[in-house]
Protein backbone atom coordinates (compact mmCIF):
# COMPACT_ATOMS: atom_id res chain seq x y z
CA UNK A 1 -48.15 -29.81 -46.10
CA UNK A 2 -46.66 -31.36 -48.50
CA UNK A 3 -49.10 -34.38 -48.22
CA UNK A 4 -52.25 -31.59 -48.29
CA UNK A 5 -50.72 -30.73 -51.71
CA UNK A 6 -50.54 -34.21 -53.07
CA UNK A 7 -54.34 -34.86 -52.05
CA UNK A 8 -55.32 -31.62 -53.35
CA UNK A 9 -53.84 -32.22 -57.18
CA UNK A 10 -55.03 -35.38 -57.50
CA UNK A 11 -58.48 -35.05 -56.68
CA UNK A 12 -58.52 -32.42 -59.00
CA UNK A 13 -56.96 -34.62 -61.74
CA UNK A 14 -58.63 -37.78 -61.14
CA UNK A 15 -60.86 -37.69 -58.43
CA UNK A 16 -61.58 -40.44 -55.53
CA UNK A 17 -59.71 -43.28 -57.11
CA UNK A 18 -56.33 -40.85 -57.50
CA UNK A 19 -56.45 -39.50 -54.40
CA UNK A 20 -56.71 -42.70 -52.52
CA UNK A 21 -53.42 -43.55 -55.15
CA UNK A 22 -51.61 -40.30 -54.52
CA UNK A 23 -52.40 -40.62 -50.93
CA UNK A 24 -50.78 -43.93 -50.33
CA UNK A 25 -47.82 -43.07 -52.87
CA UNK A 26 -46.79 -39.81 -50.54
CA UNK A 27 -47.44 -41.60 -47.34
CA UNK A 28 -44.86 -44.17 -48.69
CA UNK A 29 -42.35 -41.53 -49.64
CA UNK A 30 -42.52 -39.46 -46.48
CA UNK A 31 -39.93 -41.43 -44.11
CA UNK A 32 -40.88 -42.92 -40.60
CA UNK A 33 -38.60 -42.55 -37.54
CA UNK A 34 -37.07 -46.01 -38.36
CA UNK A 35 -36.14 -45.48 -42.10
CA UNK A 36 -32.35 -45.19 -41.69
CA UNK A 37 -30.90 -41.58 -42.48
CA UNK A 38 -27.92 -40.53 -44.25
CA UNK A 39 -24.49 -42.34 -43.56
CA UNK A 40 -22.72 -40.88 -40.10
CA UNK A 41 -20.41 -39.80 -42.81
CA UNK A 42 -22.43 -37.75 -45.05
CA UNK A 43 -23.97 -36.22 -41.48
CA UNK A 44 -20.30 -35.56 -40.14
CA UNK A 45 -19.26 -34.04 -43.44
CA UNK A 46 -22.28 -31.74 -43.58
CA UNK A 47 -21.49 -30.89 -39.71
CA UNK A 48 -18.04 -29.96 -40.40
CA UNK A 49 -18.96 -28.09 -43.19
CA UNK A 50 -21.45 -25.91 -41.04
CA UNK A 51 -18.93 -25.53 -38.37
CA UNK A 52 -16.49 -23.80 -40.97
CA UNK A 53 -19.03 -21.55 -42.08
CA UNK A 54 -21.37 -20.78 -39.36
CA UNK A 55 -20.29 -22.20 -36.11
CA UNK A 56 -16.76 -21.43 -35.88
CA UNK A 57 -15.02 -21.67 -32.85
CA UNK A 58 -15.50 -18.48 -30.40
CA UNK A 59 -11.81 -16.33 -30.63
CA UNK A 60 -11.17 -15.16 -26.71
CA UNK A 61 -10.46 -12.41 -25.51
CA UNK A 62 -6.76 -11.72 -23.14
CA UNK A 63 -6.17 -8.78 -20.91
CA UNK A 64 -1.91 -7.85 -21.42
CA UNK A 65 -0.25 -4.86 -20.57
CA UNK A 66 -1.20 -3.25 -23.51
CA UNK A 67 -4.98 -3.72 -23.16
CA UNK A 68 -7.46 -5.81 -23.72
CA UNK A 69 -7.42 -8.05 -27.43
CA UNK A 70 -8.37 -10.32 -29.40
CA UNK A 71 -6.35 -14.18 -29.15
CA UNK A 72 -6.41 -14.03 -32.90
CA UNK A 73 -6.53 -11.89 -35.86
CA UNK A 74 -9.91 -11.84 -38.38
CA UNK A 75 -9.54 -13.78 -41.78
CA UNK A 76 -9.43 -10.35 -43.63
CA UNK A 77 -6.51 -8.84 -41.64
CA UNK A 78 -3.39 -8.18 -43.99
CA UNK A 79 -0.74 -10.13 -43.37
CA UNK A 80 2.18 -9.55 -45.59
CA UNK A 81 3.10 -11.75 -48.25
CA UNK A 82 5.16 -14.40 -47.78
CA UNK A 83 5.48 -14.28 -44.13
CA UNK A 84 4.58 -17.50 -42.35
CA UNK A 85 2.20 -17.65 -38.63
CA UNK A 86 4.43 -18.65 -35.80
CA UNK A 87 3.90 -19.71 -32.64
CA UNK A 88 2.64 -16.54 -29.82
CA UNK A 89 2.48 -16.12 -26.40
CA UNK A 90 -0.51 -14.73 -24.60
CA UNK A 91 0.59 -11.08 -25.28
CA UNK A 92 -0.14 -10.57 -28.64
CA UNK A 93 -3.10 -11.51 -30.73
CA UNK A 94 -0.52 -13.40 -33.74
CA UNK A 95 2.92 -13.38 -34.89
CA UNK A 96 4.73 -14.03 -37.98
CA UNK A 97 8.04 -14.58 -39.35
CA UNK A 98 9.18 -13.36 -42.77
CA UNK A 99 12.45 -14.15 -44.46
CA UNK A 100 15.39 -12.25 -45.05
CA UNK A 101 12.67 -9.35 -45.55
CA UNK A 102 13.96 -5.40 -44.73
CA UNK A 103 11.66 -4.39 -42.17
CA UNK A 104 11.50 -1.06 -43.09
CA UNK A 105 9.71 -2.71 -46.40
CA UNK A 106 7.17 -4.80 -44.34
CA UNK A 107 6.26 -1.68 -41.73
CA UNK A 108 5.70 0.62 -45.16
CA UNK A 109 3.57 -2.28 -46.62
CA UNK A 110 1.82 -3.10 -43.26
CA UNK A 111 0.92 0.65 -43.16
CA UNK A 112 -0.38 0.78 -46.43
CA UNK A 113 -3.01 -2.14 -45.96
CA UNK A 114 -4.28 -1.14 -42.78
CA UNK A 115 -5.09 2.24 -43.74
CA UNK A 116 -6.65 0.56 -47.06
CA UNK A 117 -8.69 -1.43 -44.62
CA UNK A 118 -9.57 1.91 -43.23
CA UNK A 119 -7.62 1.86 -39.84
CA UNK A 120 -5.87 5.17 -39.84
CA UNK A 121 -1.95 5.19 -38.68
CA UNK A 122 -1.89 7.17 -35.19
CA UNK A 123 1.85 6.75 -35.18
CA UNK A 124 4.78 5.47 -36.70
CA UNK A 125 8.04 4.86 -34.59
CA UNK A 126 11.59 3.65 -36.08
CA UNK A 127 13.98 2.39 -36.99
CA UNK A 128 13.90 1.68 -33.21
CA UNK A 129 17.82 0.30 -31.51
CA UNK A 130 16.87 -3.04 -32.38
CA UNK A 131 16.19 -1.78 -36.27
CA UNK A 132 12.55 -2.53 -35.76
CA UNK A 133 9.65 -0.47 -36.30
CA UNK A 134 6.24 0.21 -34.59
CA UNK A 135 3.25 1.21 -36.07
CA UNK A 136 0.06 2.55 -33.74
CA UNK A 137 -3.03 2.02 -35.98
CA UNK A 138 -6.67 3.29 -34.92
CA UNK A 139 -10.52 2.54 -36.45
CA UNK A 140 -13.93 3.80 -35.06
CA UNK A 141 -15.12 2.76 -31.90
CA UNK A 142 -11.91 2.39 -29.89
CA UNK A 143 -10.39 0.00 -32.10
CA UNK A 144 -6.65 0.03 -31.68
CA UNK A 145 -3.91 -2.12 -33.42
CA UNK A 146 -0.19 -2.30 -32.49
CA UNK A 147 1.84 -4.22 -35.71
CA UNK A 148 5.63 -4.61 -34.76
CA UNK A 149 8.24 -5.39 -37.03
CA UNK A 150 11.40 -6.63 -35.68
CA UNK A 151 14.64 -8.23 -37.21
CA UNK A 152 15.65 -11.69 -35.86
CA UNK A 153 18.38 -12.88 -37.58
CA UNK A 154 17.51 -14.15 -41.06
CA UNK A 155 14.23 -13.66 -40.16
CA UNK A 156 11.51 -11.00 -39.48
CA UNK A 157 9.11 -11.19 -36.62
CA UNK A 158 5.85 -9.03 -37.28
CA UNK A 159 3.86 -9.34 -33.66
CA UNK A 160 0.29 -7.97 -33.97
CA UNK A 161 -1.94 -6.87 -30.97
CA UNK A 162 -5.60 -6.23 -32.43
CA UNK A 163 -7.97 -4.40 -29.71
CA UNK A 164 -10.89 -5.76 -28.23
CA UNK A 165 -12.95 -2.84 -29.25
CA UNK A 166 -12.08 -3.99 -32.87
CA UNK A 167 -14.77 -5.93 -35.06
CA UNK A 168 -13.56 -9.52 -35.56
CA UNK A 169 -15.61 -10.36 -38.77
């Protein structure tokens, strides 16, 4: 198409002679199969780049005791601030650990966000006899969310199961 175009202007600028010119000047410029492409580099950034922002990996899917989730949490899910990702096991969908935080604090500000983010709190249990809290959240279609908030030590673990039936954008 591109070629079509050339041919087409420059007949009408300078007839036969610039055609035959314009011609030859975008068959040079069009590349053939053995002009060498861009670096493996510049094609590996541009491949990583698309796999960050289209082709991300596919998030699984467990079935627990609780019901079936998500393996991980969406990019927009709150987490609160501060608190650092930890390693999980297969029965929630991520954990964190916060520092010398009061989870009474966390649970209020956990609340706060995920009704914000429009999940409505279907119940609120605690202080429990370990001192943590549990918070039942609910969206539309089936989406549940369990956020628990638990004293460790020095630390607090916040263990989040997000439903299957929740969107994961």
């Amino acid at each position: 198409m591109l070629i079509a175009c050339v041919v087409l202007l420059a007949s009408a600028c300078g007839g036969p002679s610039g055609t035959d010119d314009a011609l030859s000047s975008a068959i040079e410029a069009t590349p053939s199969p053995t002009t060498p492409g861009p670096s493996p580099a510049a094609t590996e950034a541009r491949a990583t780049e698309t796999a960050s922002s289209t082709d991300r990996p596919a998030v699984t899917q467990t079935d627990t005791d609780w019901g079936r989730m998500w393996d991980a949490l969406p990019p927009a899910f709150p987490v609160y601030p501060g608190a650092v990702e930890t390693e999980v096991d297969a029965s929630v969908s991520a954990a964190f650990t916060a520092g010398d935080a009061n989870p009474e604090e966390i649970v209020t500000w956990m609340q706060q966000q995920l009704e914000l983010a429009t999940y409505s709190t279907e119940a609120l249990s605690g202080p429990l006899e370990d001192g943590g809290f549990v918070i039942d959240s609910v969206g539309e279609a089936g989406c549940r969310i369990e956020t628990i908030v638990t004293p460790a030590g020095e630390l607090t673990l916040i263990t989040v199961r997000y439903g299957a039936d929740c969107p994961f954008e």
